[in-house]
Protein backbone atom coordinates (compact mmCIF):
# COMPACT_ATOMS: atom_id res chain seq x y z
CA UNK A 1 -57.88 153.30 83.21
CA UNK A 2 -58.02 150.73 80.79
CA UNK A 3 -61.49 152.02 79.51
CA UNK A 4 -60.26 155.66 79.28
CA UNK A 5 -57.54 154.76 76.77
CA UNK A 6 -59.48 152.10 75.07
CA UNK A 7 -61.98 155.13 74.38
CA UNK A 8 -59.55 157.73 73.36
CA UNK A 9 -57.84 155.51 71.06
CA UNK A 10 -61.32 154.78 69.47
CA UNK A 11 -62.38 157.90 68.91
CA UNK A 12 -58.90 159.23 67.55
CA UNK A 13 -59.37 156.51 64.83
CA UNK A 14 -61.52 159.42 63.64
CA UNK A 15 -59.84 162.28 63.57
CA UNK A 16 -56.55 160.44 61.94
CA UNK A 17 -58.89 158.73 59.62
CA UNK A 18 -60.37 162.15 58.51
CA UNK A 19 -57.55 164.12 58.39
CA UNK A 20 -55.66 161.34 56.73
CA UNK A 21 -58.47 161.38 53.93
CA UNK A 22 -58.37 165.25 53.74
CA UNK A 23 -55.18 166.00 53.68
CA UNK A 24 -54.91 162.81 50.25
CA UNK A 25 -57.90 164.68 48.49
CA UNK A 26 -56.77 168.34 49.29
CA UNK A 27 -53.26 167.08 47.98
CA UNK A 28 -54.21 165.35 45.10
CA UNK A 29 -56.44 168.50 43.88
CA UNK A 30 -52.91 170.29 44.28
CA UNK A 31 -51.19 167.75 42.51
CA UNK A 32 -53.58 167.41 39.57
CA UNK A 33 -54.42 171.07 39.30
CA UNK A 34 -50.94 172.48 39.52
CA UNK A 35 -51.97 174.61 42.38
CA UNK A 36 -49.32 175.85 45.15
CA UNK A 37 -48.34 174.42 48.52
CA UNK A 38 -50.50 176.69 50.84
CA UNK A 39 -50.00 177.56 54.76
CA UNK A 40 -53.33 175.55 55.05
CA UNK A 41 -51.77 172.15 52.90
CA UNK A 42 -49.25 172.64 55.76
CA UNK A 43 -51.11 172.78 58.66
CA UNK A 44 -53.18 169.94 57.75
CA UNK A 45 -50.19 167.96 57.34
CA UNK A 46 -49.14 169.13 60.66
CA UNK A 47 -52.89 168.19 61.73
CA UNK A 48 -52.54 164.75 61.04
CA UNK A 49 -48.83 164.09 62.30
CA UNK A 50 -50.22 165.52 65.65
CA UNK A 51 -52.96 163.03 65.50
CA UNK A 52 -51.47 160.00 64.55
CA UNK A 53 -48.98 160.30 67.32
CA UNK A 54 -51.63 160.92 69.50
CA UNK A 55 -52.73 157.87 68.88
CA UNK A 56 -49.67 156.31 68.59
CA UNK A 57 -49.16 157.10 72.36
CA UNK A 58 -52.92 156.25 72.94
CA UNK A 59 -52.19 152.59 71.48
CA UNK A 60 -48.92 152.18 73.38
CA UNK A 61 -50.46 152.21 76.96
CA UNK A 62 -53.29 150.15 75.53
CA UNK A 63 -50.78 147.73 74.71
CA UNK A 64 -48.99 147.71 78.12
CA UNK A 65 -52.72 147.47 79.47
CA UNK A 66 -55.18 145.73 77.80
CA UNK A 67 -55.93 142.07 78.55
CA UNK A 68 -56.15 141.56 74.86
CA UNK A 69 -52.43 141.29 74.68
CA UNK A 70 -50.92 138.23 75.96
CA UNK A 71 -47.19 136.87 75.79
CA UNK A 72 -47.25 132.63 75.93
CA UNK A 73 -48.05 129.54 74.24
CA UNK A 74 -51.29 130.70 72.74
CA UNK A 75 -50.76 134.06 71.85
CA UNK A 76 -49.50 133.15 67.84
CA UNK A 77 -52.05 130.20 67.51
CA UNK A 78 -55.34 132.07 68.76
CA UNK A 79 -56.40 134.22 66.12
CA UNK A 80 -57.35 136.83 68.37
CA UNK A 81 -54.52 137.10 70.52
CA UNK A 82 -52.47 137.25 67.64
CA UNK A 83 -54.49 140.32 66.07
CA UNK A 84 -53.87 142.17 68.92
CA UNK A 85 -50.59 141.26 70.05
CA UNK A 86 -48.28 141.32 66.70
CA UNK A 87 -50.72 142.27 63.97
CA UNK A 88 -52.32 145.30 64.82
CA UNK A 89 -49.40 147.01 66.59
CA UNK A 90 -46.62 146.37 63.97
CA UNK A 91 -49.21 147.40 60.79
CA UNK A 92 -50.02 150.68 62.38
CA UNK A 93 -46.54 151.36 63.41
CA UNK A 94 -45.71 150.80 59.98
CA UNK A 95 -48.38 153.27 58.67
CA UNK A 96 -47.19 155.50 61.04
CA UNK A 97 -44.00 155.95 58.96
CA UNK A 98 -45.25 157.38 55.39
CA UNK A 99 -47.48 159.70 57.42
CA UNK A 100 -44.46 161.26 59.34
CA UNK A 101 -42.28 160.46 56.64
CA UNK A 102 -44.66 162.59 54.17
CA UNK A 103 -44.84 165.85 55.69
CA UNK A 104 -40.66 165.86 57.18
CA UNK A 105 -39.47 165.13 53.75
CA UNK A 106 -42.08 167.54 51.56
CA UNK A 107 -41.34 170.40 53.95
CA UNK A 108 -37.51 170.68 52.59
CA UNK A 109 -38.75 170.29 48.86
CA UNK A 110 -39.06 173.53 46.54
CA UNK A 111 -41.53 172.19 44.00
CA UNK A 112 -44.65 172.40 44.96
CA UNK A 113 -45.93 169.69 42.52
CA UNK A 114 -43.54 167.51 44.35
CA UNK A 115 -44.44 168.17 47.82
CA UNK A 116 -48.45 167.29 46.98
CA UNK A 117 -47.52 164.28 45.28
CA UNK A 118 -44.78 163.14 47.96
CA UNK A 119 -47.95 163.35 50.40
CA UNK A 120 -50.54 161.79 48.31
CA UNK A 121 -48.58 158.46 48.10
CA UNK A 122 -47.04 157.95 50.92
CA UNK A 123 -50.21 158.86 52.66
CA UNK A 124 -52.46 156.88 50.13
CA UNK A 125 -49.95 154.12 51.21
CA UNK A 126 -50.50 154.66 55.00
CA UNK A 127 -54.16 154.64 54.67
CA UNK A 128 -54.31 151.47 52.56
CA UNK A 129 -51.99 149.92 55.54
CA UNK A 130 -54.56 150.81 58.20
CA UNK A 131 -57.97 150.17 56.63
CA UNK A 132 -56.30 146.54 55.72
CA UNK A 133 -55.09 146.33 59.37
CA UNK A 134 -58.86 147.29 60.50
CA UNK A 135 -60.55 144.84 58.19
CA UNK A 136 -58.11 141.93 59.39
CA UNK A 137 -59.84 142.76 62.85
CA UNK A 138 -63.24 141.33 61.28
CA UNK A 139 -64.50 144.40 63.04
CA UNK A 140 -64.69 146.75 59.52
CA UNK A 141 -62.62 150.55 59.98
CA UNK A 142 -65.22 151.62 62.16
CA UNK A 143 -65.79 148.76 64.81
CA UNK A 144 -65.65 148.89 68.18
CA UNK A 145 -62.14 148.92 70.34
CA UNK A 146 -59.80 146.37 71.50
């Protein structure tokens, strides 16, 4: 079981990753350009909430599960232990919040200037959170799992 969710939370790294990078650059092209908030800008956004709390759910068993997580003595002085325990979890968490936070509060604005450039930052936030929680791995964004 352990492998099954250790390889679905892998490979949704992916998809969040992509969608988190398309739905920055389709924004900031709407943002720049003055162009309109579009069904499509808000089904992307939809996209990669769906995704993210995918993996969000993906990363919670893993954490209930994977002998990478430890709770004792050693856990805050081993460097691995540590990464996986407190670092990793909390970071993403945290990244999880501009995402979510991006497309519930642009979906109530009127301006459509406002709503791209509500979702490029906060999501140009989240993805700065999680490539600098991947690189702390010493595994690089597109290492190998937990």
């Amino acid at each position: 079981m352990y492998e099954i969710f250790l390889d679905t939370h892998s490979y949704l790294r992916y998809f969040v990753l992509i969608m988190l990078i398309v739905v920055i650059v389709k924004s900031l092209m709407g943002w720049t350009g003055n162009k309109p908030y579009t069904r499509v800008d808000d089904r992307l956004g939809l996209y990669l909430v769906i995704f993210t709390h995918l993996q969000l759910i993906a990363g919670i068993v893993l954490y209930v599960i994977s002998p990478n997580v430890q709770f004792g003595d050693q856990t805050m002085k081993e460097s691995t232990l540590r990464y996986w325990t407190v670092e990793h979890a909390l970071m993403m968490i945290i990244a999880i919040v501009p995402i979510t936070a991006a497309r519930s509060t642009s979906r109530r604005m009127q301006d459509d200037t406002a709503k791209q450039k509500r979702l490029v930052i906060f999501n140009v936030i989240a993805l700065v959170i999680i490539v600098g929680s991947l690189f702390m791995s010493g595994r690089g964004v597109l290492g190998s799992g937990m």
